[in-house]
Protein backbone atom coordinates (compact mmCIF):
# COMPACT_ATOMS: atom_id res chain seq x y z
CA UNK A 1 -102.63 8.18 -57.34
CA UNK A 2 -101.12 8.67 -53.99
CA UNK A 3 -101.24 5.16 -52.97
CA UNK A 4 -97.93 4.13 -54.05
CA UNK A 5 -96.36 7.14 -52.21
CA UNK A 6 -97.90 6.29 -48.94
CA UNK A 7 -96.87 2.58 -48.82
CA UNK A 8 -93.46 3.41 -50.23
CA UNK A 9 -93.19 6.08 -46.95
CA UNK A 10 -95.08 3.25 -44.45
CA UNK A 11 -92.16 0.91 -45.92
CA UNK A 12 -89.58 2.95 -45.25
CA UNK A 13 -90.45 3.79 -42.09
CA UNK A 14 -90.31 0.51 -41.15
CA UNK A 15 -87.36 -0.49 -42.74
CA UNK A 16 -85.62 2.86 -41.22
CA UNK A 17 -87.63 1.25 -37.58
CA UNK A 18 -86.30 -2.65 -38.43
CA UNK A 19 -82.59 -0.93 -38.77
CA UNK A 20 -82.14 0.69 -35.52
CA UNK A 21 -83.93 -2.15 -33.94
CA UNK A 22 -81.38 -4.27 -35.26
CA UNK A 23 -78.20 -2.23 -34.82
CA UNK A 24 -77.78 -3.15 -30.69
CA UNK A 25 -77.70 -6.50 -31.51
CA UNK A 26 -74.22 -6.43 -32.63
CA UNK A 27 -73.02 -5.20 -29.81
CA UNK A 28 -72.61 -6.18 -25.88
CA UNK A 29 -75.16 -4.06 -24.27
CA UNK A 30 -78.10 -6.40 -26.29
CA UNK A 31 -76.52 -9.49 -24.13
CA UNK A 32 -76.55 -7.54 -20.80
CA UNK A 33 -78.00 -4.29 -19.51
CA UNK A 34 -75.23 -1.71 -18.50
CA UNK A 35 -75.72 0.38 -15.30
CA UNK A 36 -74.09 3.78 -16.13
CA UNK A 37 -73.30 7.17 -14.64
CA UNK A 38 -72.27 9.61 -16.62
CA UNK A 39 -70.12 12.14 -14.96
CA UNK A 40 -69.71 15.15 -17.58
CA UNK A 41 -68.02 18.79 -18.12
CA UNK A 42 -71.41 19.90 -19.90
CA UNK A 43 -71.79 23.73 -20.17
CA UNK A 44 -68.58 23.98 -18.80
CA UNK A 45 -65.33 24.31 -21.02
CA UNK A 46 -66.45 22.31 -24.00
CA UNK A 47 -69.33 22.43 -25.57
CA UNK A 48 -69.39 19.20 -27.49
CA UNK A 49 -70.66 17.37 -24.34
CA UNK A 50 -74.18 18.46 -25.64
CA UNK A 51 -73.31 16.63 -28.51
CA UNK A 52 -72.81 13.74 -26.74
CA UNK A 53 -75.45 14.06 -24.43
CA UNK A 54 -77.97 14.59 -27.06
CA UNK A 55 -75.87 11.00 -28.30
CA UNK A 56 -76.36 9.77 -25.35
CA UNK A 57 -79.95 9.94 -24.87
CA UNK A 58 -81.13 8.74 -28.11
CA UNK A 59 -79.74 5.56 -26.35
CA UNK A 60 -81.11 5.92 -23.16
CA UNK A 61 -83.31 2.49 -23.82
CA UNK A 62 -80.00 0.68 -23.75
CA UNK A 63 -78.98 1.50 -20.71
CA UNK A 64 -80.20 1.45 -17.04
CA UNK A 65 -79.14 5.23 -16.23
CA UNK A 66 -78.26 5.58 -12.73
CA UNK A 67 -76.85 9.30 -12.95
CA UNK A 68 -76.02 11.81 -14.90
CA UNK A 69 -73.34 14.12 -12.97
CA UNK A 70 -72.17 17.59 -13.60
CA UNK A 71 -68.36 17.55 -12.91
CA UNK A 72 -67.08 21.04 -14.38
CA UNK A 73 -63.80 22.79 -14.59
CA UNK A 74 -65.07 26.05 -14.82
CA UNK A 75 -68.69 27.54 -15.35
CA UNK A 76 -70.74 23.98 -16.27
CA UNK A 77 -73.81 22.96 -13.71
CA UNK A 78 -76.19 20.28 -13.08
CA UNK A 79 -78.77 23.01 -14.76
CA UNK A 80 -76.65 22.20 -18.38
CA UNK A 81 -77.95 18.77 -17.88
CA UNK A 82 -81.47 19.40 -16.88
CA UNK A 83 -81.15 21.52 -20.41
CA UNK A 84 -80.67 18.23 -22.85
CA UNK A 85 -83.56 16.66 -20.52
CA UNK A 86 -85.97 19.38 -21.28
CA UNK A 87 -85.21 18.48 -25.52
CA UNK A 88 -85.49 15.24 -24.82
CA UNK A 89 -89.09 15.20 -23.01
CA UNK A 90 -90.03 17.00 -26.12
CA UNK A 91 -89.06 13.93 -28.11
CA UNK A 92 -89.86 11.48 -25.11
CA UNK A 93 -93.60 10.69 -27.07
CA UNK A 94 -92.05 9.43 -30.05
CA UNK A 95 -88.88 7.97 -28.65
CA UNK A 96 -91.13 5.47 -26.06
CA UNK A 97 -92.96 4.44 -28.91
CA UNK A 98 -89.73 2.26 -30.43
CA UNK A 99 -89.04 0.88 -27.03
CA UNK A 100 -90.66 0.80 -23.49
CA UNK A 101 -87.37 1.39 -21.76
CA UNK A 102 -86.77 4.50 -22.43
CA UNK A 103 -86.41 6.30 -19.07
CA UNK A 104 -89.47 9.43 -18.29
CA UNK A 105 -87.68 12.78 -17.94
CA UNK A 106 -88.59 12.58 -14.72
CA UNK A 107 -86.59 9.89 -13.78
CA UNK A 108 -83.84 11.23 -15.93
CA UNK A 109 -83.72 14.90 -13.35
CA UNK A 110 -84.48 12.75 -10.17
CA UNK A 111 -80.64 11.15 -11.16
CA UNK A 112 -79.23 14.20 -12.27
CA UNK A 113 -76.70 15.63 -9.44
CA UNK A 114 -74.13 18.32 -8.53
CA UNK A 115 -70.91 17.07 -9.01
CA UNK A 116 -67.28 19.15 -7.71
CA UNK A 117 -67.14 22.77 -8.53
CA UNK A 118 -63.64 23.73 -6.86
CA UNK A 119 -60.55 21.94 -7.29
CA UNK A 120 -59.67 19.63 -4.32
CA UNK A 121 -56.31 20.81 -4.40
CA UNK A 122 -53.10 18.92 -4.87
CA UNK A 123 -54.04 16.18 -2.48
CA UNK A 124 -56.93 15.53 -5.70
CA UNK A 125 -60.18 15.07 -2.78
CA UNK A 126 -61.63 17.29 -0.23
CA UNK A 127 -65.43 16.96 0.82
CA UNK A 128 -68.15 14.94 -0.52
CA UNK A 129 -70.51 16.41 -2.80
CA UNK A 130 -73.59 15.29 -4.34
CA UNK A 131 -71.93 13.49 -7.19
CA UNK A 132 -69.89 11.63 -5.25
CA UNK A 133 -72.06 10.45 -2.90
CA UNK A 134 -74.55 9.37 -5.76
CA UNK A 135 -71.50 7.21 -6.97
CA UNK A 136 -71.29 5.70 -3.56
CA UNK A 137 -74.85 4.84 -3.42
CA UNK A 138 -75.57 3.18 -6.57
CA UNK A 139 -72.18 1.48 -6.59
CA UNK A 140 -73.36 0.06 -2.84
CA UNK A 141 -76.76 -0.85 -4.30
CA UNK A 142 -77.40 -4.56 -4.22
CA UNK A 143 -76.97 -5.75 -7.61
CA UNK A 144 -74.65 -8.02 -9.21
CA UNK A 145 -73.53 -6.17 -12.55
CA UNK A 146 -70.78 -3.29 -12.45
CA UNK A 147 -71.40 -0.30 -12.01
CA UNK A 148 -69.68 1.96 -15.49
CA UNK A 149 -68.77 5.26 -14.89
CA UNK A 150 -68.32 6.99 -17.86
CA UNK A 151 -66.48 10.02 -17.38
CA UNK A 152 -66.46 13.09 -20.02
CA UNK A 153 -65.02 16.01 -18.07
CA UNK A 154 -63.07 15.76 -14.29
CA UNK A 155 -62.58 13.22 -12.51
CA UNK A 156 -62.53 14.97 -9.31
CA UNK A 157 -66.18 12.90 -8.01
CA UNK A 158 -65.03 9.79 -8.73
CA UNK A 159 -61.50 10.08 -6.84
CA UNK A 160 -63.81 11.84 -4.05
CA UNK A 161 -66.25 8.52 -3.80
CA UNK A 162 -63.13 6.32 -3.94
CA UNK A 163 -61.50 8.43 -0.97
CA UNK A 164 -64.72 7.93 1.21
CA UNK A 165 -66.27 4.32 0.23
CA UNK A 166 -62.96 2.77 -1.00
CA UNK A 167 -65.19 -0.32 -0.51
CA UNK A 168 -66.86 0.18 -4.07
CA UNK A 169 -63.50 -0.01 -6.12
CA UNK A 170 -64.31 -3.82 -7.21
CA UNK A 171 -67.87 -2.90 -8.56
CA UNK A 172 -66.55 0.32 -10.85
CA UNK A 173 -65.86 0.23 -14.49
CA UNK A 174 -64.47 3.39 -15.37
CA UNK A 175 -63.70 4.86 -19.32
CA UNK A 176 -62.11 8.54 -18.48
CA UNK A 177 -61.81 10.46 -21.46
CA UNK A 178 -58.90 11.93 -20.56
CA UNK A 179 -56.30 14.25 -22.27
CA UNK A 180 -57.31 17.54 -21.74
CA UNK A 181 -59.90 16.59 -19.01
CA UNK A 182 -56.97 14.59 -17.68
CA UNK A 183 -54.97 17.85 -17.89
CA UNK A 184 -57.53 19.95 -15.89
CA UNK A 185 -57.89 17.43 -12.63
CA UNK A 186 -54.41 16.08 -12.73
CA UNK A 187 -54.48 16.26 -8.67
CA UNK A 188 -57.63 13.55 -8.63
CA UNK A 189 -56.15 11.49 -11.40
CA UNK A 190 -52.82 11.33 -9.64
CA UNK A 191 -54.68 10.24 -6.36
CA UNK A 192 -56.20 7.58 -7.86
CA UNK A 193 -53.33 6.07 -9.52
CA UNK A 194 -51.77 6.60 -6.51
CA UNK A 195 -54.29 5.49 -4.24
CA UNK A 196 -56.15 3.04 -5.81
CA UNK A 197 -53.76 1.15 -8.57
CA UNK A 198 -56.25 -1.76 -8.47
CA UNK A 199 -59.29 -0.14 -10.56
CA UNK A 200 -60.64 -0.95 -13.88
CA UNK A 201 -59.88 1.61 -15.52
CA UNK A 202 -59.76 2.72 -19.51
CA UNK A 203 -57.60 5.73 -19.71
CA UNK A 204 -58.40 7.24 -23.72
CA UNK A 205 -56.70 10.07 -24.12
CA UNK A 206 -56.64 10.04 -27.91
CA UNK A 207 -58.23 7.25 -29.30
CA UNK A 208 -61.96 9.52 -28.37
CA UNK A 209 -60.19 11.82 -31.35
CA UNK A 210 -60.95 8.96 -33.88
CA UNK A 211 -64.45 9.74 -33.46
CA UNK A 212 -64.43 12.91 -35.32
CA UNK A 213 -60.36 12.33 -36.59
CA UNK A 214 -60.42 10.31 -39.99
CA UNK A 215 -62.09 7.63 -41.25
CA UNK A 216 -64.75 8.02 -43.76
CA UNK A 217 -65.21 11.92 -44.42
CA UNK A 218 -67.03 12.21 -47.67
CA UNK A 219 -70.00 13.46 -48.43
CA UNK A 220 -72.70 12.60 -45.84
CA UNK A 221 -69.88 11.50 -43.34
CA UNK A 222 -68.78 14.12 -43.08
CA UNK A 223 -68.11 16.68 -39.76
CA UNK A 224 -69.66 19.22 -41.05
CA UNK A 225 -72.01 17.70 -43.71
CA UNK A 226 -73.40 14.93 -41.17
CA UNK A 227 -75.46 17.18 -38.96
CA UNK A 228 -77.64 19.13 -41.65
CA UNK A 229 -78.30 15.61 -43.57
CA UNK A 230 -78.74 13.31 -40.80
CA UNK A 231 -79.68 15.40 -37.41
CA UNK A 232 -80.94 18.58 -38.49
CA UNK A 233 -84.98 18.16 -38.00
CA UNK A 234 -84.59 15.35 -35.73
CA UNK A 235 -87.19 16.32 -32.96
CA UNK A 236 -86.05 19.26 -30.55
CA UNK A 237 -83.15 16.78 -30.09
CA UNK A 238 -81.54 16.84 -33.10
CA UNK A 239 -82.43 20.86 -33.68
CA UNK A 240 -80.57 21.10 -30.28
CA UNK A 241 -77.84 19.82 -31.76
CA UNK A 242 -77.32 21.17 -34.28
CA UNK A 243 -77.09 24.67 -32.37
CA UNK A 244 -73.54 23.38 -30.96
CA UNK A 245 -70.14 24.09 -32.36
CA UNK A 246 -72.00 25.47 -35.38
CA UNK A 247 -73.28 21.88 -36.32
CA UNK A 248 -70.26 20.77 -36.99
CA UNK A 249 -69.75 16.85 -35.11
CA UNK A 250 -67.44 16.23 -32.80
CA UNK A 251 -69.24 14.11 -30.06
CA UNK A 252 -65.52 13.78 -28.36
CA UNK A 253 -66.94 12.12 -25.45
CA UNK A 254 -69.73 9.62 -27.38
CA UNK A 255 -66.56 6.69 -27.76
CA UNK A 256 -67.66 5.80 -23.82
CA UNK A 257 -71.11 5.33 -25.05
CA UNK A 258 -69.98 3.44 -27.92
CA UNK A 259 -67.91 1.31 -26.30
CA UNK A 260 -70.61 -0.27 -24.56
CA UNK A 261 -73.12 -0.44 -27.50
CA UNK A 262 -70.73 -2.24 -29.70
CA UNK A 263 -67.52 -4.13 -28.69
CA UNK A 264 -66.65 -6.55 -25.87
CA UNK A 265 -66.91 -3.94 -22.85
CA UNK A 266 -65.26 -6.55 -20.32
CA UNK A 267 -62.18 -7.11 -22.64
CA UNK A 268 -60.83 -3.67 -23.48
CA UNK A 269 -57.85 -5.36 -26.13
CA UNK A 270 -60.93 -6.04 -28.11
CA UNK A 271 -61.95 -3.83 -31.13
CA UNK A 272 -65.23 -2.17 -31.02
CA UNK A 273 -66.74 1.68 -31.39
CA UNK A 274 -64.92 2.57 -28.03
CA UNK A 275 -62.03 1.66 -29.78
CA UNK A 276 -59.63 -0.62 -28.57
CA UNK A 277 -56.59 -0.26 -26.07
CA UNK A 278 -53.33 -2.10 -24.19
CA UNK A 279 -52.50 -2.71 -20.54
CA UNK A 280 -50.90 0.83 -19.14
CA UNK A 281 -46.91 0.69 -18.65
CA UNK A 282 -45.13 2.14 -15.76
CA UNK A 283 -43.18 4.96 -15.22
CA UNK A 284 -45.43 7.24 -16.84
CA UNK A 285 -45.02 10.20 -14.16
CA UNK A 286 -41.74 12.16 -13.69
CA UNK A 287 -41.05 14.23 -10.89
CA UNK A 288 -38.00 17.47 -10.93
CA UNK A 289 -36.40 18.68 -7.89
CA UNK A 290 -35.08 21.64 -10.06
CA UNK A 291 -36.54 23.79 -12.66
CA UNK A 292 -36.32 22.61 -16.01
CA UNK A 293 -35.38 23.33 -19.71
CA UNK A 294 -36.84 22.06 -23.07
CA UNK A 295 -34.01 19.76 -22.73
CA UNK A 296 -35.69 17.74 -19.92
CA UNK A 297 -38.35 14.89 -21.73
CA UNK A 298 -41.49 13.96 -20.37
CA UNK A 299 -44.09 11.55 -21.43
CA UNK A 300 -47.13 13.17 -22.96
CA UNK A 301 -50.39 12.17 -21.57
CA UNK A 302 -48.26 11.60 -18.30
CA UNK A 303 -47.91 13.58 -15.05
CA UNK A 304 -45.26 16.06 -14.18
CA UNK A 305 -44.11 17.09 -10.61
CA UNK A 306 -42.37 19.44 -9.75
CA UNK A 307 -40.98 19.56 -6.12
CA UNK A 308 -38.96 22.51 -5.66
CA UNK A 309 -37.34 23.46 -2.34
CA UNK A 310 -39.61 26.29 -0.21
CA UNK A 311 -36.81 29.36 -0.66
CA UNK A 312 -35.90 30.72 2.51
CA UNK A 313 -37.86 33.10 4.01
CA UNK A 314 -40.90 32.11 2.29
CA UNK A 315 -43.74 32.54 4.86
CA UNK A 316 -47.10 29.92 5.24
CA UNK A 317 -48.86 33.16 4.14
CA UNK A 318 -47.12 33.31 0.78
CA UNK A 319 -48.19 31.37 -2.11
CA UNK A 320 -47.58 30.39 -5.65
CA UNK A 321 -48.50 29.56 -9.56
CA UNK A 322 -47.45 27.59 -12.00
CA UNK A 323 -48.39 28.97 -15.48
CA UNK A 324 -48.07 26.46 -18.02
CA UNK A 325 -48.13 27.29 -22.06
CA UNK A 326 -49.34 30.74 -20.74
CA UNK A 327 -52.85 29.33 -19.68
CA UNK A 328 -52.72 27.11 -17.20
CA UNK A 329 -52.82 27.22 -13.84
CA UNK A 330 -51.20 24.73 -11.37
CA UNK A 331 -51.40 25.96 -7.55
CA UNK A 332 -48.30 25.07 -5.80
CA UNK A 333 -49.16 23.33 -2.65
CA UNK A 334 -46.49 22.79 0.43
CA UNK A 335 -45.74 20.32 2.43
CA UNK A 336 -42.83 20.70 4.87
CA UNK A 337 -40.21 21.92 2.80
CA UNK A 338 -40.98 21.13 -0.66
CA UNK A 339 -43.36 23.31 -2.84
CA UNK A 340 -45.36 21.01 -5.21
CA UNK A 341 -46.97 21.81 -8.35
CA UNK A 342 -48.70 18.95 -10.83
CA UNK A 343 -49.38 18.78 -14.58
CA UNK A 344 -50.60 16.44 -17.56
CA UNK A 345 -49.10 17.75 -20.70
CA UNK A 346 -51.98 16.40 -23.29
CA UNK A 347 -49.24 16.93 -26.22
CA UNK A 348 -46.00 16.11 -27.85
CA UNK A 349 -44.50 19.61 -27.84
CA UNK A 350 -42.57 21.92 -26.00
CA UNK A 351 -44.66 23.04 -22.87
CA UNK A 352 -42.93 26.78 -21.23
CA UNK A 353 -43.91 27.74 -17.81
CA UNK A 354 -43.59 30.50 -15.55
CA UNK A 355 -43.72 30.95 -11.79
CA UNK A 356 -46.19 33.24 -10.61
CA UNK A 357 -45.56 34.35 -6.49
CA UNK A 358 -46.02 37.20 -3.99
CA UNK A 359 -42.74 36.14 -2.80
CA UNK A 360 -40.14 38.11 -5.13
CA UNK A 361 -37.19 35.45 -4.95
CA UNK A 362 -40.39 33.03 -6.93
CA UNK A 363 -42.03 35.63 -9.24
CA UNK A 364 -41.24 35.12 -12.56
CA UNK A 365 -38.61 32.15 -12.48
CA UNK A 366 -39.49 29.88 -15.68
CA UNK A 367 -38.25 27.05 -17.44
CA UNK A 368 -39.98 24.33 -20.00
CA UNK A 369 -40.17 20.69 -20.47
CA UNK A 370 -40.71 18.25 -23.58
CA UNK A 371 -43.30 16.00 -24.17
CA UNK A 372 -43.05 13.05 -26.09
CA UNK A 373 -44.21 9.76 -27.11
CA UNK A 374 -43.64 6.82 -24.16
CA UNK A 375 -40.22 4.44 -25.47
CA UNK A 376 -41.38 1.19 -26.69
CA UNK A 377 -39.02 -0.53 -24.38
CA UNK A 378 -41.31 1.51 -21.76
CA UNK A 379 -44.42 0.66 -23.49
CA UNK A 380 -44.10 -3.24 -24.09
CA UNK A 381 -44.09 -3.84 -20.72
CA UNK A 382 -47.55 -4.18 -19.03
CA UNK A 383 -47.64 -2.62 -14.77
CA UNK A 384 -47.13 -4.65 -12.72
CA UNK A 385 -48.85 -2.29 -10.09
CA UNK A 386 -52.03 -1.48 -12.15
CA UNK A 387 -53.66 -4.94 -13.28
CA UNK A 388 -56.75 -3.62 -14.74
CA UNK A 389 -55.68 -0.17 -16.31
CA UNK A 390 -56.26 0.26 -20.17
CA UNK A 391 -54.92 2.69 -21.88
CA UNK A 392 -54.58 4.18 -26.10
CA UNK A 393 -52.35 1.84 -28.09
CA UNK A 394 -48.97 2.91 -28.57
CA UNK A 395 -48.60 1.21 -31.82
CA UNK A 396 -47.75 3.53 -35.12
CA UNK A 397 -50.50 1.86 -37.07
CA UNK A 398 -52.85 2.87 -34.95
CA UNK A 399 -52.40 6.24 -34.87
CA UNK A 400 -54.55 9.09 -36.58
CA UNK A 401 -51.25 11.57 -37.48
CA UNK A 402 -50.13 12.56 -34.09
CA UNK A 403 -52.98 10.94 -31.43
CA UNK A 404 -52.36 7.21 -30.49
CA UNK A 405 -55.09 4.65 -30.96
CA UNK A 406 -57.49 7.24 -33.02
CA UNK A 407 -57.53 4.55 -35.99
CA UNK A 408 -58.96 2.08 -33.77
CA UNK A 409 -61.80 4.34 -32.94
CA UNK A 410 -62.33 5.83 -36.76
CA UNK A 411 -62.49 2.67 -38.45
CA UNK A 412 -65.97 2.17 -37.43
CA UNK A 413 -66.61 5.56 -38.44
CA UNK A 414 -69.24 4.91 -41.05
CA UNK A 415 -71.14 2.73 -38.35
CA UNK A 416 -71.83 4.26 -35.77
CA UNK A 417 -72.68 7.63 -37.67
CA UNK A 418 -74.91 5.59 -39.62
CA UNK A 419 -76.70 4.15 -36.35
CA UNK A 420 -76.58 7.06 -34.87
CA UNK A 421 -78.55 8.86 -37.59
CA UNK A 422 -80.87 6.26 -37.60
CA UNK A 423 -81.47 6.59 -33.68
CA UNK A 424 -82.15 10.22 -34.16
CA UNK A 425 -84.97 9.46 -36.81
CA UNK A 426 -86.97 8.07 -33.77
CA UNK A 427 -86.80 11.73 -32.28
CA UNK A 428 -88.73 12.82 -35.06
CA UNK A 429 -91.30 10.10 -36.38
CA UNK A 430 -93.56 7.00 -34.51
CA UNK A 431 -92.78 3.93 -34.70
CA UNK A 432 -95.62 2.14 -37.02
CA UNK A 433 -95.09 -0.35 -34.39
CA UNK A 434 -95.94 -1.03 -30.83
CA UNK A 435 -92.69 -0.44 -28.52
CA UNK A 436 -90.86 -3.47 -26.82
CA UNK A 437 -88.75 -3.90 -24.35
CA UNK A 438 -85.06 -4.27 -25.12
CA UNK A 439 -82.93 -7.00 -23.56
């Protein structure tokens, strides 16, 4: 009598096996084999990295994974990392069984490295660390495809590898998940537009909100519904995962991964699960002499400078802070007579600041600036100084309420939750097949 039962399960096991077998195929990464390093925030100030590490991994097959990087602001280390590993060589038996690429747990720790742990400081690099010099090296190594760094928290190791081995620019393919990452390591982002204006570069800092902003919400599809239907039970993967942010999804930084399992990775104008973006404009970075009012407009997602005039009879010994929105720190920095402090403001809204000094004629001076969306007279012209730097789409149609682009992410919402969840079933059952190698 249990017959039936046992081929309908043995069918739908390999139907559920056929399906995420199937699902790279409409995407790039089944035509060519990305080399990635993942450069990530994990443990640090946002915990949804585990998300999309645990995201990540399920993947791993896809990919060849040349590092996986801690780059904190504040208390996140390589150990975070080693954390996901340790779930994921639980699951490692079942996972090699759908393909022979997966990557041992071994190999996974022997790539992952120490990234920046201190702020370089207004000039946005310092000294090499571990991170950085893992960039370096596989970005040097003799192959012929591109080396994609996909970076989920700062961006501080990347501007460090470009300051020492500026000779690896051409091979890099960066995605920065920026906004508020963008906001904590404005001094590295700054150097490398500065610095380097020639890298390929996709800048999201709002279509990554698409991936848990919108789209299809209802029932199973849900943010909060998703994880207990299609995660929960998983292998220690997917019960890892569901320990984060209460198991509700957000996965903020998973639109890097996407964009390389399903889109056109070398054309970023091109719609896919990464979403899709436009050639960055200039003038995108204002600088004040003077303190400022709510009167004074800014571009949101942009950099602010201020460059004040040292007051007199402010000694090398003295310092000073810039407290912006009560929270956030920027370290004035001098150089010869002007005191410099830098800021990304990662929303359209009214952004109040205070000075912060052991010099009296400094402590407590404040002011505020607005941000705003870019002009479209500003926006519908592509640089002319940064060829290959992509960046959310400005148009109204493609925004999710107030964050640019998040409709071109969302769309696909149903997708890649839906591949996803089948990925995640090979964390907990066999394949009733003998793995294969992807290509």
């Amino acid at each position: 009598m249990r017959l039936p039962v046992i081929l309908a399960s043995s069918l739908a096991l390999l139907i559920a096996a056929d399906s995420v077998r199937g699902a790279p195929q409409r995407g790039g990464a089944a035509a060519s084999r990305h080399r990635v390093i993942i450069s990530t925030d994990i443990g640090g100030t946002d915990p949804d990295d585990f998300q999309s590490m645990v995201h990540f991994l399920v993947y791993a097959d896809m990919f060849d994974v040349e590092g996986l990087i801690s780059s904190p602001y504040g208390p996140g280390r390589r150990e975070h990392i080693l954390q996901v590993i340790d779930k994921y060589a639980a699951d490692y038996p079942n996972l090699r069984t759908y393909s022979a690429r997966y990557p041992t747990p071994e190999e996974l720790r022997r790539v992952t490295k120490q990234g920046a742990i201190e702020s370089a400081g207004s000039a946005g690099v310092s000294q090499p660390t571990e991170g950085s010099q893992w960039i370096v090296r596989s970005a040097r190594r003799d192959d012929p495809r591109p080396l994609w760094v996909l970076v989920w928290g700062g961006i501080d190791d990347l501007a460090q590898a470009l300051h020492d081995a500026p000779d690896i620019l051409p091979k890099l393919r960066v995605y920065f998940i920026g906004g508020p990452n963008k906001m904590w390591s404005v001094d590295a982002y700054n150097y490398l537009e500065q610095t380097h204006p020639a890298l390929w570069m996709i800048e999201a800092n709002a279509t990554y909100r698409g991936w848990f902003t919108g789209g299809n919400q209802a029932g199973e599809w849900g943010n909060k519904a998703f994880t207990p239907t299609h995660i929960a039970g998983r292998g220690a993967l997917g019960d890892f995962f569901t320990t984060q942010l209460e198991g509700t999804i957000k996965m903020g930084d998973s639109p890097s991964v996407g964009y390389l399992l399903h889109g056109t990775p070398d054309d970023p104008s091109q719609p896919g699960w990464g979403g899709k973006f436009v050639r960055i404009w200039d003038g995108r970075k204002t600088v004040f002499d003077r303190l400022t009012t709510a009167a004074d407009r800014v571009e949101a997602f942009g950099v602010v400078e201020f460059a004040l005039p040292v007051p007199a009879g402010m000694t090398e010994a003295q310092s000073a802070r810039m407290i912006v929105d009560g929270r956030i720190p920027a370290v004035g920095t001098r150089a010869g007579g002007v005191l410099r402090f830098r800021f990304s403001p990662r929303d359209a809204k009214v952004w109040p600041y205070v000075i912060r000094s052991d010099y009296p004629g400094l402590d407590g001076q404040s002011g505020a600036f607005t941000a705003g969306p870019p002009p479209p007279e500003r926006t519908s012209r592509a640089s002319a100084v940064h060829p290959n730097w992509w960046i959310d789409d400005p148009d109204a149609d493609a925004a999710e309420g107030v964050h640019p682009g998040a409709k071109n992410l969302n769309r696909w919402r149903e997708d890649f939750l839906r591949d996803f969840a089948a990925r995640m079933a090979r964390a907990r059952t066999p394949s009733p097949r003998p793995p294969r190698l992807n290509h």
